[in-house]
N, C-alpha and C. Protein backbone atom coordinates (compact mmCIF):
# COMPACT_ATOMS: atom_id res chain seq x y z
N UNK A 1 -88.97 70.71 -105.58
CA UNK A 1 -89.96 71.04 -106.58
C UNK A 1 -89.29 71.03 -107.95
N UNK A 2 -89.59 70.35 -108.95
CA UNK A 2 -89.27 69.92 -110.10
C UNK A 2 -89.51 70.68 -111.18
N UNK A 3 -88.14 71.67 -111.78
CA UNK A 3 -89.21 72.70 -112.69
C UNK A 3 -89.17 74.16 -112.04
N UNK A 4 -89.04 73.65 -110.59
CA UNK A 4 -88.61 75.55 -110.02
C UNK A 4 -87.57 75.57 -109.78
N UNK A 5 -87.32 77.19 -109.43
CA UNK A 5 -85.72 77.54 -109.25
C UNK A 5 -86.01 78.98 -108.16
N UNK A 6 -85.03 78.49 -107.46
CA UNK A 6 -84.95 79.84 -106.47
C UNK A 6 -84.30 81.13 -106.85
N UNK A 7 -85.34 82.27 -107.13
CA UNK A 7 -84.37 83.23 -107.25
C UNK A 7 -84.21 84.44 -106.25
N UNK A 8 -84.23 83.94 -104.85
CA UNK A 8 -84.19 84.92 -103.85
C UNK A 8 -84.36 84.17 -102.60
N UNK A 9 -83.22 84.11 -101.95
CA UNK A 9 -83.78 83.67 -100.51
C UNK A 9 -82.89 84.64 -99.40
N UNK A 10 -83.53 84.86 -98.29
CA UNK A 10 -83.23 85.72 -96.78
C UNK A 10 -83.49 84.79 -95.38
N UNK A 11 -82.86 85.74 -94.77
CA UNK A 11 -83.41 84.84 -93.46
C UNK A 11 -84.65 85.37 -93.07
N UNK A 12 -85.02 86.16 -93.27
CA UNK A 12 -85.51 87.09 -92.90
C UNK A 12 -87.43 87.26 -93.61
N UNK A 13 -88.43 86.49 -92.89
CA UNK A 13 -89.69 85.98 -93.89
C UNK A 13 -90.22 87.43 -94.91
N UNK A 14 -90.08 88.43 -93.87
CA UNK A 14 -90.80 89.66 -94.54
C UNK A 14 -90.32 90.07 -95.78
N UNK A 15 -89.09 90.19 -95.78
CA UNK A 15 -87.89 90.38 -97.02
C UNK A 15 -88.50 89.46 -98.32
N UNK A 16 -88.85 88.30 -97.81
CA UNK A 16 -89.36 87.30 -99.37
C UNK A 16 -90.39 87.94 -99.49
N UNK A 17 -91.48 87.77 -98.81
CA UNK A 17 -92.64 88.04 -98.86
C UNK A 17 -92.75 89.48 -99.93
N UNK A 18 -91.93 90.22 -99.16
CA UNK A 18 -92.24 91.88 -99.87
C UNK A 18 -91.84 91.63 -101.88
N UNK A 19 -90.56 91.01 -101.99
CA UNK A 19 -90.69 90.02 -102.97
C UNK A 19 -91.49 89.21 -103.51
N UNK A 20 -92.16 88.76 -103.06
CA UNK A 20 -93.16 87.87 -103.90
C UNK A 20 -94.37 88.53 -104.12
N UNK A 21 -94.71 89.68 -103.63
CA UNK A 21 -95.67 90.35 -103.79
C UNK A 21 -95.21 91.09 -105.36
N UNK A 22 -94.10 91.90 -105.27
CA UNK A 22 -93.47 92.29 -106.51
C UNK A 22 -93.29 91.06 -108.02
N UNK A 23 -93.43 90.05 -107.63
CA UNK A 23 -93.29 88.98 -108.87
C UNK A 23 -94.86 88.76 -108.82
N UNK A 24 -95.69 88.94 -107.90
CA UNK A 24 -97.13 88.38 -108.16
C UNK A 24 -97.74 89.56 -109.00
N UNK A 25 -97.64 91.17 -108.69
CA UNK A 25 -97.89 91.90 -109.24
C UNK A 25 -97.29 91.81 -110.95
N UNK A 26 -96.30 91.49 -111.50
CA UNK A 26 -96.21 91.17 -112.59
C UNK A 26 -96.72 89.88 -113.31
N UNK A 27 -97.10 89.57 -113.11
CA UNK A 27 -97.75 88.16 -112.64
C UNK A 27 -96.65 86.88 -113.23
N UNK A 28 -96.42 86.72 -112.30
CA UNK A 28 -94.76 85.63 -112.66
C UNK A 28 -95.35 84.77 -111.24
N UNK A 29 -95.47 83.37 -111.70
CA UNK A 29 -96.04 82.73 -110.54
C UNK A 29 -94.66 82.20 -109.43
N UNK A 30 -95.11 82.06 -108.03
CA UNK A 30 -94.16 81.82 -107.13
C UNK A 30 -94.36 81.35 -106.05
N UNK A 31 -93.74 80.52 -105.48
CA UNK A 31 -94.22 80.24 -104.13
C UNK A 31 -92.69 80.81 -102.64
N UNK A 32 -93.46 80.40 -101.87
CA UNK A 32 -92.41 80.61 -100.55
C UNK A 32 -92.06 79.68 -99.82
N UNK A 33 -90.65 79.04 -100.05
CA UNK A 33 -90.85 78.08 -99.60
C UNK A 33 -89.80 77.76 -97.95
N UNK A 34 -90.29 77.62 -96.57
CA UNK A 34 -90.28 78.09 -95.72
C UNK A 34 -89.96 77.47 -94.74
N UNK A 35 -88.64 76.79 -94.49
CA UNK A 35 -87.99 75.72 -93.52
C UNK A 35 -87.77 76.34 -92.00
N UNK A 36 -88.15 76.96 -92.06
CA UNK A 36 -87.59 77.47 -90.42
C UNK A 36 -88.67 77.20 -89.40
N UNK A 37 -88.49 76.35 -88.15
CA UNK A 37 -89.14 76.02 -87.43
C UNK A 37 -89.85 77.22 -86.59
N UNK A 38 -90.95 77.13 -86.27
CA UNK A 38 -91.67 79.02 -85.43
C UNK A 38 -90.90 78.38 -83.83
N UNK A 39 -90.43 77.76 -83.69
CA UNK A 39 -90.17 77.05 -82.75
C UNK A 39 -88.54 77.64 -81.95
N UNK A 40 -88.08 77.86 -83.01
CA UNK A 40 -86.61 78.67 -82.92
C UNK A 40 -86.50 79.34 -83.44
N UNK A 41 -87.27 79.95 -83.50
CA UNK A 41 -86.97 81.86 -84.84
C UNK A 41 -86.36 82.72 -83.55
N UNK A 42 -85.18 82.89 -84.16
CA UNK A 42 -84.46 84.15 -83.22
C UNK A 42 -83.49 83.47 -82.33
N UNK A 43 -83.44 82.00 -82.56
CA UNK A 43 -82.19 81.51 -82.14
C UNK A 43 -80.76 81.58 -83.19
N UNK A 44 -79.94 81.68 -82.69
CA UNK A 44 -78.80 81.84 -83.46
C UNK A 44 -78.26 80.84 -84.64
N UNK A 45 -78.74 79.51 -83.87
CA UNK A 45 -78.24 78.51 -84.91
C UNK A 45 -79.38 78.36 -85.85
N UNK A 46 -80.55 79.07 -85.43
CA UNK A 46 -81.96 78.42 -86.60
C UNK A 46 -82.04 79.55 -87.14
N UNK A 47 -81.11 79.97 -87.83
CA UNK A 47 -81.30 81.46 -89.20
C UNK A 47 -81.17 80.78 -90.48
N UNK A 48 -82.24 79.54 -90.79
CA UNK A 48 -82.33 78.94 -91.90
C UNK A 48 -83.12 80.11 -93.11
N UNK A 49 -82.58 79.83 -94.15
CA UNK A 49 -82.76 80.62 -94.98
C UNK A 49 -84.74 80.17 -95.86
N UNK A 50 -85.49 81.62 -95.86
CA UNK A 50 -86.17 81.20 -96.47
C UNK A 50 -86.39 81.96 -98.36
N UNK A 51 -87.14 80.79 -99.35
CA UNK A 51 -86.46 80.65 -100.49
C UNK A 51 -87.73 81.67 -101.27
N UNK A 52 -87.57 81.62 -102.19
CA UNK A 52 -88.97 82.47 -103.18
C UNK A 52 -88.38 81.63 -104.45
N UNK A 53 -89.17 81.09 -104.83
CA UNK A 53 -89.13 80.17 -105.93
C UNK A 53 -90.41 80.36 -107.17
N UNK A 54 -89.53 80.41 -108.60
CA UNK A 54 -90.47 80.46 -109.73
C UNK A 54 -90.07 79.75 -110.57
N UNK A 55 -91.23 79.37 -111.52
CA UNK A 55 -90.98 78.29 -112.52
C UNK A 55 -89.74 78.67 -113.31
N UNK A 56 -89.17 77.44 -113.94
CA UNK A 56 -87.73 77.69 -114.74
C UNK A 56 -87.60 78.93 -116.07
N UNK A 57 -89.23 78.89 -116.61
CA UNK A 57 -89.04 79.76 -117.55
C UNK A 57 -89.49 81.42 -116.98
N UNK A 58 -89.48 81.31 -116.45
CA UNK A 58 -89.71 83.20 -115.47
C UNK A 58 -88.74 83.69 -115.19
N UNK A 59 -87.43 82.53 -114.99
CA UNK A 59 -86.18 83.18 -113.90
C UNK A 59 -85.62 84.69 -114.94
N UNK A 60 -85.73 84.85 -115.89
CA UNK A 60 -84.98 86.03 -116.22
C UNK A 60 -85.77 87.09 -116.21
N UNK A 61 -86.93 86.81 -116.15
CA UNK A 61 -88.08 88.47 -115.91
C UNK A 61 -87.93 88.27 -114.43
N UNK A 62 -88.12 87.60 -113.41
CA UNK A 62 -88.05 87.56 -111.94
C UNK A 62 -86.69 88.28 -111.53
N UNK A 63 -85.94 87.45 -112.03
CA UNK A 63 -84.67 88.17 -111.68
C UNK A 63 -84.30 90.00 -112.37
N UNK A 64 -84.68 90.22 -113.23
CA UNK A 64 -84.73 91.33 -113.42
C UNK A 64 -85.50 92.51 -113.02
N UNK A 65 -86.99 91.49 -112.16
CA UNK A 65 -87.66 92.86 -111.14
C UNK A 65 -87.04 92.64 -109.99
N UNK A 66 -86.77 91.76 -109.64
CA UNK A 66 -85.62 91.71 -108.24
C UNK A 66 -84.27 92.76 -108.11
């Protein structure tokens, strides 16, 4: 995505999520962006990381409610 920047990623979906609720409430737009197959969640080798991503000009208010 061209223009965004990740400023938070976990393995862990709930962890972003609870995050992105906190950047939506300030209203700083964001998405989730979410590589891990439902297919292997909880296998050892598939602890792909998922990302929380906001536009380039947010990253320093995002990062500072983070």
């Amino acid at each position: 995505m061209i223009g965004w920047v990740t400023v938070f990623k976990d393995t862990l979906i709930v962890s972003v999520e609870i995050r992105k609720a906190v950047l939506e409430e300030a209203g700083i737009p964001c998405v989730v962006l979410n590589r891990q197959d439902s297919s292997y969640v909880g296998v050892g080798f598939a602890n792909v990381e998922v990302e929380l991503l906001v536009p380039e000009e947010y990253i320093e208010k995002a990062a500072s409610l983070l």
